[in-house]
PDB file of N, CA and C in Angstrom:
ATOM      1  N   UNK A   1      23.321   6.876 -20.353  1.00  0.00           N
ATOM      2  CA  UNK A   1      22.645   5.891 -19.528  1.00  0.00           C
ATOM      3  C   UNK A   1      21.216   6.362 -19.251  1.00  0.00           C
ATOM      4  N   UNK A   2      20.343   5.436 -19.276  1.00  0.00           N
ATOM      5  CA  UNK A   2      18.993   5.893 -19.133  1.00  0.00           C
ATOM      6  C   UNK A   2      18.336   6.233 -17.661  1.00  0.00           C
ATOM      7  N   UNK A   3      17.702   6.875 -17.656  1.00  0.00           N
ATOM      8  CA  UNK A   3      17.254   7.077 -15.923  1.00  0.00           C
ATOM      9  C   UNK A   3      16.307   6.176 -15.871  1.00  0.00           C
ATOM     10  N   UNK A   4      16.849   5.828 -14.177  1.00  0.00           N
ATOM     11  CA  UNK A   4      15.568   4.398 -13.580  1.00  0.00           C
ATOM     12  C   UNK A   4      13.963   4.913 -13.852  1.00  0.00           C
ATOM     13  N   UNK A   5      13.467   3.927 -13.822  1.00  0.00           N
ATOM     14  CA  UNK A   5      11.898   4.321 -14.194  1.00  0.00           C
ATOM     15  C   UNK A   5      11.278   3.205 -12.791  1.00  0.00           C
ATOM     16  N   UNK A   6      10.104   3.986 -12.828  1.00  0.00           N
ATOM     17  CA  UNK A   6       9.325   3.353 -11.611  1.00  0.00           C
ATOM     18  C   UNK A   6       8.843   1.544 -11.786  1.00  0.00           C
ATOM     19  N   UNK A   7       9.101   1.070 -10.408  1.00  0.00           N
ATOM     20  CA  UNK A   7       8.637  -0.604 -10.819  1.00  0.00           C
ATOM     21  C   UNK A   7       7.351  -1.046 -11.363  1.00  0.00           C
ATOM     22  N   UNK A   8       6.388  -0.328 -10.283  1.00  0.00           N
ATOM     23  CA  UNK A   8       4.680  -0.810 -10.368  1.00  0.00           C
ATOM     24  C   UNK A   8       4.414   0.195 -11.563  1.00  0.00           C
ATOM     25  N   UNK A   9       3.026  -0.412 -11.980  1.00  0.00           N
ATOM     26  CA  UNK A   9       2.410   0.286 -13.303  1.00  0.00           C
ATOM     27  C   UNK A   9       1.466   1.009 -12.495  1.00  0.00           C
ATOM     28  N   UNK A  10       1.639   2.415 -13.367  1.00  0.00           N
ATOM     29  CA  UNK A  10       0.964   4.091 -12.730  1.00  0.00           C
ATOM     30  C   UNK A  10      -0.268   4.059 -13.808  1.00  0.00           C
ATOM     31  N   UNK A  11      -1.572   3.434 -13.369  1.00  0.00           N
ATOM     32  CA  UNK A  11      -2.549   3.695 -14.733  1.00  0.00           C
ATOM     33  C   UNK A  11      -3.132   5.244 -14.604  1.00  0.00           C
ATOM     34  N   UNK A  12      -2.863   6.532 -13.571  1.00  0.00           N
ATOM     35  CA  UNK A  12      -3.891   7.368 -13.685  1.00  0.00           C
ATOM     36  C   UNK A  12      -2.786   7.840 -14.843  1.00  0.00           C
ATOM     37  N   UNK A  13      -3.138   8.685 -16.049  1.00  0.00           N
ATOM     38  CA  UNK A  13      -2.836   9.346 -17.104  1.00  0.00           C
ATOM     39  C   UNK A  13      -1.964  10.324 -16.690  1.00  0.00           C
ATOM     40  N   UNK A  14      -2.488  11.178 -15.334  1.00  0.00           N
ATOM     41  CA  UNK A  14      -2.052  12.713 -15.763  1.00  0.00           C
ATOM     42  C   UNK A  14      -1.058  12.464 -14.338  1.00  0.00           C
ATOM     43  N   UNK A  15      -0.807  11.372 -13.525  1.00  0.00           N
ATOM     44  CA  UNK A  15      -0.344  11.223 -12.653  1.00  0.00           C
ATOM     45  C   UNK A  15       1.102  10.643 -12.780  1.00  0.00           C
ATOM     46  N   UNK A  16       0.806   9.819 -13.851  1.00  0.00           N
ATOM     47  CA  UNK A  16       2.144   8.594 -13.514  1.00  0.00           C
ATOM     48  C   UNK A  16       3.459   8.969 -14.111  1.00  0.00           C
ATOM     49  N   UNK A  17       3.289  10.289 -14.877  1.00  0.00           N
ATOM     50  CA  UNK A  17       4.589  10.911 -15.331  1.00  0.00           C
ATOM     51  C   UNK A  17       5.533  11.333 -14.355  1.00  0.00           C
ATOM     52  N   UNK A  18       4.721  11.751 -13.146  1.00  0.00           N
ATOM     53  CA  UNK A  18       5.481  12.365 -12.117  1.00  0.00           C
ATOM     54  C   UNK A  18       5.586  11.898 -10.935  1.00  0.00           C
ATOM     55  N   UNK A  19       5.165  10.649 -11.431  1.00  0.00           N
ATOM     56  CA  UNK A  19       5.478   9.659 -10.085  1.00  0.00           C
ATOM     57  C   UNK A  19       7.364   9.345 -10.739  1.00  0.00           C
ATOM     58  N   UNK A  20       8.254   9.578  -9.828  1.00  0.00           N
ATOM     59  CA  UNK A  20       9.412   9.049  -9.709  1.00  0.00           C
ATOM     60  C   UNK A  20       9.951   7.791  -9.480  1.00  0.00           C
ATOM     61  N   UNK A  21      11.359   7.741  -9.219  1.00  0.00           N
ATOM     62  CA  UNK A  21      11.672   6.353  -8.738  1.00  0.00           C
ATOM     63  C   UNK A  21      12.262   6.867  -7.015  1.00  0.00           C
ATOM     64  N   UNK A  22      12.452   8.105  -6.583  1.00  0.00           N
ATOM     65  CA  UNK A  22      12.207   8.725  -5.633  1.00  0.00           C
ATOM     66  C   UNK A  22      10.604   8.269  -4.187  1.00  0.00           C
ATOM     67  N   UNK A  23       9.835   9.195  -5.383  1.00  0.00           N
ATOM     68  CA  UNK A  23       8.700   9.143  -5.070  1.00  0.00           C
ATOM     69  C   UNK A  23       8.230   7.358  -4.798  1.00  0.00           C
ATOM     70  N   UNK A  24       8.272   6.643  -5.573  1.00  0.00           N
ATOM     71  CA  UNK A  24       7.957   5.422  -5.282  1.00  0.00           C
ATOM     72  C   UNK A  24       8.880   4.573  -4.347  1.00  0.00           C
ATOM     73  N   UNK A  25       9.979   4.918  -3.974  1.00  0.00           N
ATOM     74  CA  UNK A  25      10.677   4.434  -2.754  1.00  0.00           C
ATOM     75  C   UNK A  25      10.209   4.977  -1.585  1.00  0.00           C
ATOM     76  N   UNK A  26       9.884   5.932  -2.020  1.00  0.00           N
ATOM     77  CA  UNK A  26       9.264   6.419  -0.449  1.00  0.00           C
ATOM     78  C   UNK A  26       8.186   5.865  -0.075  1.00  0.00           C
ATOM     79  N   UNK A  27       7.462   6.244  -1.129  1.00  0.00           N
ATOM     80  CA  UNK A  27       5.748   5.059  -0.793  1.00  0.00           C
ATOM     81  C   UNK A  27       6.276   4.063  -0.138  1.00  0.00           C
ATOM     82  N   UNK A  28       7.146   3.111  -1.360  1.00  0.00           N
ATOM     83  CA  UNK A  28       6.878   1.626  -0.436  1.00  0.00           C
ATOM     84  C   UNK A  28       7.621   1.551   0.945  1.00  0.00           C
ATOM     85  N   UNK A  29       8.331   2.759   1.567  1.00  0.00           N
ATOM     86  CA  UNK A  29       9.360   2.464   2.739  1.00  0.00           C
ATOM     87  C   UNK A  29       8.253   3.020   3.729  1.00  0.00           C
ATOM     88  N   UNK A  30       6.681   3.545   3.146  1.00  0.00           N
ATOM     89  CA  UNK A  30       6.037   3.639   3.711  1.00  0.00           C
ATOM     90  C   UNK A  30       4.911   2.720   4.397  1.00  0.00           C
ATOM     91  N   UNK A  31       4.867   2.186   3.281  1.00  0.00           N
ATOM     92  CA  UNK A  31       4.133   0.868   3.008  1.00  0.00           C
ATOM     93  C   UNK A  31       4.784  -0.440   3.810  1.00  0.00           C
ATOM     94  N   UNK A  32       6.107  -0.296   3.899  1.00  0.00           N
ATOM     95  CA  UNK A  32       6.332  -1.442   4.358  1.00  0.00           C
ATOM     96  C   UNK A  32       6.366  -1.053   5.834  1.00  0.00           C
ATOM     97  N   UNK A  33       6.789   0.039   6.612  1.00  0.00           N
ATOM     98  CA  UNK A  33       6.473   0.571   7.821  1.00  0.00           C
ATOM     99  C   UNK A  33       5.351   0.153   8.023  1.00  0.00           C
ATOM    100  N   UNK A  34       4.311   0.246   7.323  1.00  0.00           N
ATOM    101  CA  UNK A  34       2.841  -0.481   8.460  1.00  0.00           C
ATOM    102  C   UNK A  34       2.924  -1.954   8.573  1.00  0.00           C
ATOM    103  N   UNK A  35       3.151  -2.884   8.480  1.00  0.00           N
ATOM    104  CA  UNK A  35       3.343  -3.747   8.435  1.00  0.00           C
ATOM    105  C   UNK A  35       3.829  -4.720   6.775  1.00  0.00           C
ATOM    106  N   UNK A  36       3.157  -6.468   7.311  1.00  0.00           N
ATOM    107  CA  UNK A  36       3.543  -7.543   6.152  1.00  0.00           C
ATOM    108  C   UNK A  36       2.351  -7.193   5.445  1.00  0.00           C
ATOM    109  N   UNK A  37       1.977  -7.669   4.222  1.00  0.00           N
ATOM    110  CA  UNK A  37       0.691  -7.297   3.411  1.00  0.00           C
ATOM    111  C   UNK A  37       1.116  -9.349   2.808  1.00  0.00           C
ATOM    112  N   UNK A  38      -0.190  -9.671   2.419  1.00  0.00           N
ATOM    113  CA  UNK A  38      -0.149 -11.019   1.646  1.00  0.00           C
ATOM    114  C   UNK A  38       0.040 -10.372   0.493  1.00  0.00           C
ATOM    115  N   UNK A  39       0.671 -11.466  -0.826  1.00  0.00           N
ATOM    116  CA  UNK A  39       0.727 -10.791  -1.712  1.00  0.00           C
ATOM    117  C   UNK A  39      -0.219 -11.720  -2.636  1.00  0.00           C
ATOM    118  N   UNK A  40      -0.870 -12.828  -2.438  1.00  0.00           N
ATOM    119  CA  UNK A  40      -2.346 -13.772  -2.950  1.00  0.00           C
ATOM    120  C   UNK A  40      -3.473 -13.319  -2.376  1.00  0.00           C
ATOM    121  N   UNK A  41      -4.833 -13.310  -2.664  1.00  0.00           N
ATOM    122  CA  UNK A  41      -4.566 -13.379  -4.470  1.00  0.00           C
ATOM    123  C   UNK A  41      -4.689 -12.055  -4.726  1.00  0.00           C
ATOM    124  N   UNK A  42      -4.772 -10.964  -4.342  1.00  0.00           N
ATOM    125  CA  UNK A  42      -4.304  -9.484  -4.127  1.00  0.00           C
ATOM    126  C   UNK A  42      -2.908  -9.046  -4.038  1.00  0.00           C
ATOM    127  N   UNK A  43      -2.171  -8.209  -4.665  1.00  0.00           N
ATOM    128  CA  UNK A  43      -0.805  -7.880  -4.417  1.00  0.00           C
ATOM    129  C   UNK A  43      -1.230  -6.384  -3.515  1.00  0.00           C
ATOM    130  N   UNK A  44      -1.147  -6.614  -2.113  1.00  0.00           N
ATOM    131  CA  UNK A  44      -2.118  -5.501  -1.701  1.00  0.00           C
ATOM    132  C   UNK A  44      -0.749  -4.702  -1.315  1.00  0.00           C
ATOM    133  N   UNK A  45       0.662  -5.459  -1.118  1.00  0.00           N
ATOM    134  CA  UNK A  45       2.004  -4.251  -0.725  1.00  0.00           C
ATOM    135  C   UNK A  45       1.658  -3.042  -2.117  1.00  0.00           C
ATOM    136  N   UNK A  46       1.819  -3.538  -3.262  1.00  0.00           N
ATOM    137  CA  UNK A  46       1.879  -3.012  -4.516  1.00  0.00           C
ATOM    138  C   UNK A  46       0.723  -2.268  -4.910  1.00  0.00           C
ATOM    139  N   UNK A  47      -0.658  -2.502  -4.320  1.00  0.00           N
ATOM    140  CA  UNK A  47      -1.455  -1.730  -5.013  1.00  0.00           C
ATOM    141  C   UNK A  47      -1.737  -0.470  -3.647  1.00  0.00           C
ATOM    142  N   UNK A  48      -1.140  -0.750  -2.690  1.00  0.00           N
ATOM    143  CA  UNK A  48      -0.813   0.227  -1.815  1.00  0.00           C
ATOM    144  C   UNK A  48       0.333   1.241  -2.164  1.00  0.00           C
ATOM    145  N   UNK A  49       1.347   0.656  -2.431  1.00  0.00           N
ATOM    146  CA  UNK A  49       2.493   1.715  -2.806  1.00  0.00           C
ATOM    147  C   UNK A  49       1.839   2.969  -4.416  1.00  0.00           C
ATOM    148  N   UNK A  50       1.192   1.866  -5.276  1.00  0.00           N
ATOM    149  CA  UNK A  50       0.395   2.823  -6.169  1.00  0.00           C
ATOM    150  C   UNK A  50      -0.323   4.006  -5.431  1.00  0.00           C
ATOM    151  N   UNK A  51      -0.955   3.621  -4.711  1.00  0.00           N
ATOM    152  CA  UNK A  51      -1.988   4.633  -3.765  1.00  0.00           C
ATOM    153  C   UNK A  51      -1.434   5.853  -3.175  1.00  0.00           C
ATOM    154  N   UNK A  52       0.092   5.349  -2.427  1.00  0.00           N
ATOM    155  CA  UNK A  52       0.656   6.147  -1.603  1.00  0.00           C
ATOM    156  C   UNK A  52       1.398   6.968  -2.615  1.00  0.00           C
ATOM    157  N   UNK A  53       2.095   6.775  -3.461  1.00  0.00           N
ATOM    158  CA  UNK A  53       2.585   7.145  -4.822  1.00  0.00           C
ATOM    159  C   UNK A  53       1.998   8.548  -4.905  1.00  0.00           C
ATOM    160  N   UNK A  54       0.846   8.391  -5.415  1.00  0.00           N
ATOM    161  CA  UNK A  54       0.088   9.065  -6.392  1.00  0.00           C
ATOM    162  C   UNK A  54      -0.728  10.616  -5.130  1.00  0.00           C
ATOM    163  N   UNK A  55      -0.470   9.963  -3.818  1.00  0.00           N
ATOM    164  CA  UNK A  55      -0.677  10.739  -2.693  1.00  0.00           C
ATOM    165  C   UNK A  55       0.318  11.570  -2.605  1.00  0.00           C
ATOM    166  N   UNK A  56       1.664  11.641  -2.539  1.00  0.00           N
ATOM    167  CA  UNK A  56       2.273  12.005  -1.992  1.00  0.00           C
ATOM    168  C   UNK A  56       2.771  13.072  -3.480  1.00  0.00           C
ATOM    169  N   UNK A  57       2.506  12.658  -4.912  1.00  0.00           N
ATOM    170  CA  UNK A  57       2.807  13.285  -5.877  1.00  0.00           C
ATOM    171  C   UNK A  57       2.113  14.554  -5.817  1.00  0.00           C
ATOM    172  N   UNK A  58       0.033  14.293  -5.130  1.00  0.00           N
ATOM    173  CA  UNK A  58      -0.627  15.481  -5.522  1.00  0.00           C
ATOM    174  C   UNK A  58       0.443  16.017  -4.266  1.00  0.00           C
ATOM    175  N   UNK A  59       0.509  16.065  -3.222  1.00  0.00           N
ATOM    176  CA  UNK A  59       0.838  16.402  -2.282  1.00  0.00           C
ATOM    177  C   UNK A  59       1.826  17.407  -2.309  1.00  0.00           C
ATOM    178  N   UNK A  60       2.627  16.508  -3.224  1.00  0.00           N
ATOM    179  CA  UNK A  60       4.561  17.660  -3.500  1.00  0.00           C
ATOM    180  C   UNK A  60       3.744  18.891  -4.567  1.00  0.00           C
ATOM    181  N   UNK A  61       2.746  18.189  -5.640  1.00  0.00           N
ATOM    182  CA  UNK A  61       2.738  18.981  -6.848  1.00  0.00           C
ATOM    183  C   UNK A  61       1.740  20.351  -6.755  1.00  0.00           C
ATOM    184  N   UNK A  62       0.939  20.032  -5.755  1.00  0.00           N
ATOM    185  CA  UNK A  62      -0.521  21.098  -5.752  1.00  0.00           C
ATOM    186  C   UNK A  62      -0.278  22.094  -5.135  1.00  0.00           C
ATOM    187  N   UNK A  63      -0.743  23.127  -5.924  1.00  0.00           N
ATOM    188  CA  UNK A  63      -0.773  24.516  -5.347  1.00  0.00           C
ATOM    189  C   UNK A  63      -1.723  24.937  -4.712  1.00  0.00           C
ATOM    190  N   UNK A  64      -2.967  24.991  -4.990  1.00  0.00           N
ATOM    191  CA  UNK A  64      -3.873  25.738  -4.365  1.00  0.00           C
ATOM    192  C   UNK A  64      -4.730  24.623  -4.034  1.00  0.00           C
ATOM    193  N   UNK A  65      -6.149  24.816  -3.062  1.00  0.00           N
ATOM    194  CA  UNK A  65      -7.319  23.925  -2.633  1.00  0.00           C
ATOM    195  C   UNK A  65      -8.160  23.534  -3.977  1.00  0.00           C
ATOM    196  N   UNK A  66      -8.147  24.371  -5.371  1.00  0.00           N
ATOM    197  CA  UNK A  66      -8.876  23.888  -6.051  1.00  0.00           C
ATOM    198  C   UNK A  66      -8.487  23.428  -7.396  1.00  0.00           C
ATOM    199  N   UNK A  67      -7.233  23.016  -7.348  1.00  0.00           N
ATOM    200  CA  UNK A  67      -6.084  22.425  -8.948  1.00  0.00           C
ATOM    201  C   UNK A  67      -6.455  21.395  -9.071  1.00  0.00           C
ATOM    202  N   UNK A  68      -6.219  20.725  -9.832  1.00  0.00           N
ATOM    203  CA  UNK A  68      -6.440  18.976 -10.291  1.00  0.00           C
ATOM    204  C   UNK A  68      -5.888  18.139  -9.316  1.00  0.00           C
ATOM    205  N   UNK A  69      -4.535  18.525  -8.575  1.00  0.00           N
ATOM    206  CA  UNK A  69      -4.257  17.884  -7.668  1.00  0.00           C
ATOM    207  C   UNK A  69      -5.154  17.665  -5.917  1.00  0.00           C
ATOM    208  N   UNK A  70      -5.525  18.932  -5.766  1.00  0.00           N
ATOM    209  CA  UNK A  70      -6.398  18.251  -4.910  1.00  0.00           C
ATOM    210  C   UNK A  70      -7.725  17.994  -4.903  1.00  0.00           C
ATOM    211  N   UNK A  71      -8.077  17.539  -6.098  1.00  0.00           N
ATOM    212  CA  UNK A  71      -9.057  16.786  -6.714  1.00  0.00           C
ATOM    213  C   UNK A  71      -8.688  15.628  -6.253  1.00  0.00           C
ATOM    214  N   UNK A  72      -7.654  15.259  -6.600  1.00  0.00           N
ATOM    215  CA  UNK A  72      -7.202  14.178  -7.275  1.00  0.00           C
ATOM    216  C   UNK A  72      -6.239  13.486  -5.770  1.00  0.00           C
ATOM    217  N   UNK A  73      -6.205  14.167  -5.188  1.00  0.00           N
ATOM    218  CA  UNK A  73      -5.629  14.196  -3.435  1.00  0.00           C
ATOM    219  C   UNK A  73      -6.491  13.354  -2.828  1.00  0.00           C
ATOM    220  N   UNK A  74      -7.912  13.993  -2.927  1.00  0.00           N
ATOM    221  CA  UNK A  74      -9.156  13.994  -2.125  1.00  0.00           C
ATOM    222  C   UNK A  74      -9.434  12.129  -2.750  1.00  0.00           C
ATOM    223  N   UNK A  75      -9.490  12.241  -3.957  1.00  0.00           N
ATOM    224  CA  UNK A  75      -9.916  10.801  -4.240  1.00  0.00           C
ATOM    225  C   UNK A  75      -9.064   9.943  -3.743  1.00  0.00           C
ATOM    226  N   UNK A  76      -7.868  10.014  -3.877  1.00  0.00           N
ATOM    227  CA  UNK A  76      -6.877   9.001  -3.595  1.00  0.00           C
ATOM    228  C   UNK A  76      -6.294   8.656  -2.220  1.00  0.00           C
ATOM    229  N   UNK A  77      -6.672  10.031  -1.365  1.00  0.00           N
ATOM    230  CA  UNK A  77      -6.767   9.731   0.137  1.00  0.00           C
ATOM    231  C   UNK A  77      -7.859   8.688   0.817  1.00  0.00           C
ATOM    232  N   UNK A  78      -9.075   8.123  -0.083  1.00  0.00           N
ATOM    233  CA  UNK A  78     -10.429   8.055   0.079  1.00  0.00           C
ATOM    234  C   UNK A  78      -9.569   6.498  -0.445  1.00  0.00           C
ATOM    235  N   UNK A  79      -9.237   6.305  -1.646  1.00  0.00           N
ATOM    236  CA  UNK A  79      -8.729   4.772  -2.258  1.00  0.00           C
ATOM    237  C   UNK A  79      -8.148   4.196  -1.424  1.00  0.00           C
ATOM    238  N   UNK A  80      -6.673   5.128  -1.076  1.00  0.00           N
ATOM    239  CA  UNK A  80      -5.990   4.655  -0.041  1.00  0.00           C
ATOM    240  C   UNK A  80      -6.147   4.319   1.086  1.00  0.00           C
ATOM    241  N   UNK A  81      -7.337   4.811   1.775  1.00  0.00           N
ATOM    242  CA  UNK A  81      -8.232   4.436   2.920  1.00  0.00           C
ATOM    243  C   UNK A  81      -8.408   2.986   3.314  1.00  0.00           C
ATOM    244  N   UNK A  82      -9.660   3.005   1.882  1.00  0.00           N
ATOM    245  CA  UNK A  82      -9.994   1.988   1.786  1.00  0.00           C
ATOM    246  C   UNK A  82      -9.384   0.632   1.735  1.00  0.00           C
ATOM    247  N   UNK A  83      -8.019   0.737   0.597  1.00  0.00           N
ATOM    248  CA  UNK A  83      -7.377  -0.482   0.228  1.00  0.00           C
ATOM    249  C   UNK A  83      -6.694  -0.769   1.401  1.00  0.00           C
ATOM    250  N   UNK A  84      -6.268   0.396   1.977  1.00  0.00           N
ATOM    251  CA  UNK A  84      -5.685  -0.186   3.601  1.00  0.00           C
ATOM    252  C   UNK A  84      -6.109  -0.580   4.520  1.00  0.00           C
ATOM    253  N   UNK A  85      -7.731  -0.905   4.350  1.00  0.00           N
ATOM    254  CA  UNK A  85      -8.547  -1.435   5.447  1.00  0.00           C
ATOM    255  C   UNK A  85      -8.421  -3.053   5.032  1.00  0.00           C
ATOM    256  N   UNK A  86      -8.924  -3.032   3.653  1.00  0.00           N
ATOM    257  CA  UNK A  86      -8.986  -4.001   2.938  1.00  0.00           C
ATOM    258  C   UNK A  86      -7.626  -4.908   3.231  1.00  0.00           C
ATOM    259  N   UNK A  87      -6.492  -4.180   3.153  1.00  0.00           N
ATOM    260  CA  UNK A  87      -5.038  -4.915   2.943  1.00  0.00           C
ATOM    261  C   UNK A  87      -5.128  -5.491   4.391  1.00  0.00           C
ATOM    262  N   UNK A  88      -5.094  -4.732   5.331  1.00  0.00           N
ATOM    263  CA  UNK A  88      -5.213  -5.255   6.632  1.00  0.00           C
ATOM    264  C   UNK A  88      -6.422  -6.371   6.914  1.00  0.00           C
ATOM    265  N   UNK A  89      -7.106  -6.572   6.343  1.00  0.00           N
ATOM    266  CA  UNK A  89      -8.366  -7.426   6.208  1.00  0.00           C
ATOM    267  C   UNK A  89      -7.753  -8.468   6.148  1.00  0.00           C
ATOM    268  N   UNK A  90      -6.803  -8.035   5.020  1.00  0.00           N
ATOM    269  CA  UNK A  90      -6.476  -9.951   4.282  1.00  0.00           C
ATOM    270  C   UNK A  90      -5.139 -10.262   5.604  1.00  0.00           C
ATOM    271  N   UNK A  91      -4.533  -9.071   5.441  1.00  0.00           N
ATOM    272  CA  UNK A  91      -3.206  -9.704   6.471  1.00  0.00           C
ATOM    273  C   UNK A  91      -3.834 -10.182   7.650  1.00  0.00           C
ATOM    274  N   UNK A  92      -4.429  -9.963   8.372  1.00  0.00           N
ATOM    275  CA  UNK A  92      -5.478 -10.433   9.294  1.00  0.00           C
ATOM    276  C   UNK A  92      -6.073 -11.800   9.396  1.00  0.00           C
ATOM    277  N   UNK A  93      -6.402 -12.084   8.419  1.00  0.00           N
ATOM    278  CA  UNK A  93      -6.670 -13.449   7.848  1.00  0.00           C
ATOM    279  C   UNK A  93      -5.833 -14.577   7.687  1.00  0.00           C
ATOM    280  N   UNK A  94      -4.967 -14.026   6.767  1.00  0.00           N
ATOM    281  CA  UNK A  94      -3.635 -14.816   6.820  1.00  0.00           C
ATOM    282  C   UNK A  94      -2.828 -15.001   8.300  1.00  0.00           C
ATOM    283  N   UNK A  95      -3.021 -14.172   9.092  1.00  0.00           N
ATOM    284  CA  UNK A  95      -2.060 -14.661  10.036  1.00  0.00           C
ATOM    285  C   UNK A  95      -2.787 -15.703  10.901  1.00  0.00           C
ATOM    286  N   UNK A  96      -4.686 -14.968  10.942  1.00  0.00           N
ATOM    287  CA  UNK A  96      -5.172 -16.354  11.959  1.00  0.00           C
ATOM    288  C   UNK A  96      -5.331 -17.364  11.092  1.00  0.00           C
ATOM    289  N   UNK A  97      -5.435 -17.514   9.396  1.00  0.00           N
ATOM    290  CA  UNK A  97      -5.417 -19.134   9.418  1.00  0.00           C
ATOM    291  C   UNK A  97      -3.589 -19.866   9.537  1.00  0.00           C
ATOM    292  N   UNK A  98      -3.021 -18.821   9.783  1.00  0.00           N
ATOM    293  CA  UNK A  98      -1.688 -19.521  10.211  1.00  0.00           C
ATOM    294  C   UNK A  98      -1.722 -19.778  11.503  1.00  0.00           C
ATOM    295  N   UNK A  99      -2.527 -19.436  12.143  1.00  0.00           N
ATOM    296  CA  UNK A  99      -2.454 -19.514  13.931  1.00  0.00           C
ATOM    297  C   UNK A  99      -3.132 -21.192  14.134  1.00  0.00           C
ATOM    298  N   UNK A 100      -1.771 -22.053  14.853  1.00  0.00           N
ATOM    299  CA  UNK A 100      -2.192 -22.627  15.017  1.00  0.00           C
ATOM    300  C   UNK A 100      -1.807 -23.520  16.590  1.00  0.00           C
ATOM    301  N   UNK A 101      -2.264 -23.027  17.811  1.00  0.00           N
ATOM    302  CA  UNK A 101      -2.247 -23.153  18.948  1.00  0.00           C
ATOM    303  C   UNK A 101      -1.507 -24.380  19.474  1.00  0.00           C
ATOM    304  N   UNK A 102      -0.669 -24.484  20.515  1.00  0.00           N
ATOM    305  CA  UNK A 102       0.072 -25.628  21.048  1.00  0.00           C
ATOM    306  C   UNK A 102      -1.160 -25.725  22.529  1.00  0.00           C
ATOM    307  N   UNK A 103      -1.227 -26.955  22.016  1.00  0.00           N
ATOM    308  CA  UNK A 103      -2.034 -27.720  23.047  1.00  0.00           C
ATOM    309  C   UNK A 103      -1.799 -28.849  24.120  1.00  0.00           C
ATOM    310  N   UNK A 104      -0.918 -28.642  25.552  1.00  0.00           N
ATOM    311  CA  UNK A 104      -0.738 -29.951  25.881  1.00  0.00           C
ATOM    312  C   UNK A 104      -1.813 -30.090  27.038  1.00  0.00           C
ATOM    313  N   UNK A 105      -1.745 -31.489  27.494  1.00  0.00           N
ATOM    314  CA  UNK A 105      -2.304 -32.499  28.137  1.00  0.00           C
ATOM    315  C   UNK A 105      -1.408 -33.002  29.293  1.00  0.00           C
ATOM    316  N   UNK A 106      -1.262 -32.613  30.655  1.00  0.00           N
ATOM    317  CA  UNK A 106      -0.269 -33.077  31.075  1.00  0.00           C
ATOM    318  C   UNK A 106      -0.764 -35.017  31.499  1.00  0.00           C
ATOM    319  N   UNK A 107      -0.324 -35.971  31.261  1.00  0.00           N
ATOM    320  CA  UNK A 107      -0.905 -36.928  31.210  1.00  0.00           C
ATOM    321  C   UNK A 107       0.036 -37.907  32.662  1.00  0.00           C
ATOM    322  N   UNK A 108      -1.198 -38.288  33.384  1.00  0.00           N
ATOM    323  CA  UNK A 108      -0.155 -39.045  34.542  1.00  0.00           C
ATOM    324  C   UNK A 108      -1.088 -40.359  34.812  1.00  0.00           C
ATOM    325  N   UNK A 109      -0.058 -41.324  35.106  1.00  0.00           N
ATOM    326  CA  UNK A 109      -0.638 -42.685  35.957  1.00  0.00           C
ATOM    327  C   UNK A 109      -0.933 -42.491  37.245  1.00  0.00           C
ATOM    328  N   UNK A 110      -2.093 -43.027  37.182  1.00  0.00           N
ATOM    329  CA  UNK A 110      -2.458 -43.264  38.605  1.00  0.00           C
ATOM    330  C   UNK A 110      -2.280 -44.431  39.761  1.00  0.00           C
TER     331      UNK A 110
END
């Protein structure tokens, strides 16, 4: 029987071998702990779990302050930053154009 392979596509080269199906459950049980993410027109749950992925790989894998991994730590702590500002941007958005206020009028005869 073949072993599970990871869902999302891992484009860094020297990374995505050792991203697991472990490793990527954890991301996303991480990912989904911060909150909902929209998934139009950005799949921002998914390109977050990539992020967190690939974090948590240099993380398990690096030995010292100056290996490829925390090279490669340093950048992806910096991506992941970002896309999570970004992700929250959009979820943000989405919820106020869903906000849509109950308004009454109490209306009486005089």
């Amino acid at each position: 029987m073949a072993e599970p392979v990871p869902v999302f596509d891992y484009s860094d080269a020297y990374l995505k071998g050792r991203v697991t199906v472990a490793i990527e459950t954890r991301a996303a049980a991480e990912v989904d702990a911060l909150r909902a993410f929209p998934a139009s027109p950005v799949d921002w749950r998914g390109r977050l779990v990539v992020l967190r992925a690939y974090v948590i790989v240099c993380l398990e894998q690096g030995a010292s302050a100056d290996d490829v991994y925390a090279a490669k730590l340093k950048a992806y702590r910096l991506e992941w930053e970002s896309a999570l500002a970004q992700a929250n941007a959009a979820a943000n958005a989405v919820k106020d154009a869903d906000y849509k206020p109950f308004l009454t009028i109490g209306l009486e005869r005089g």
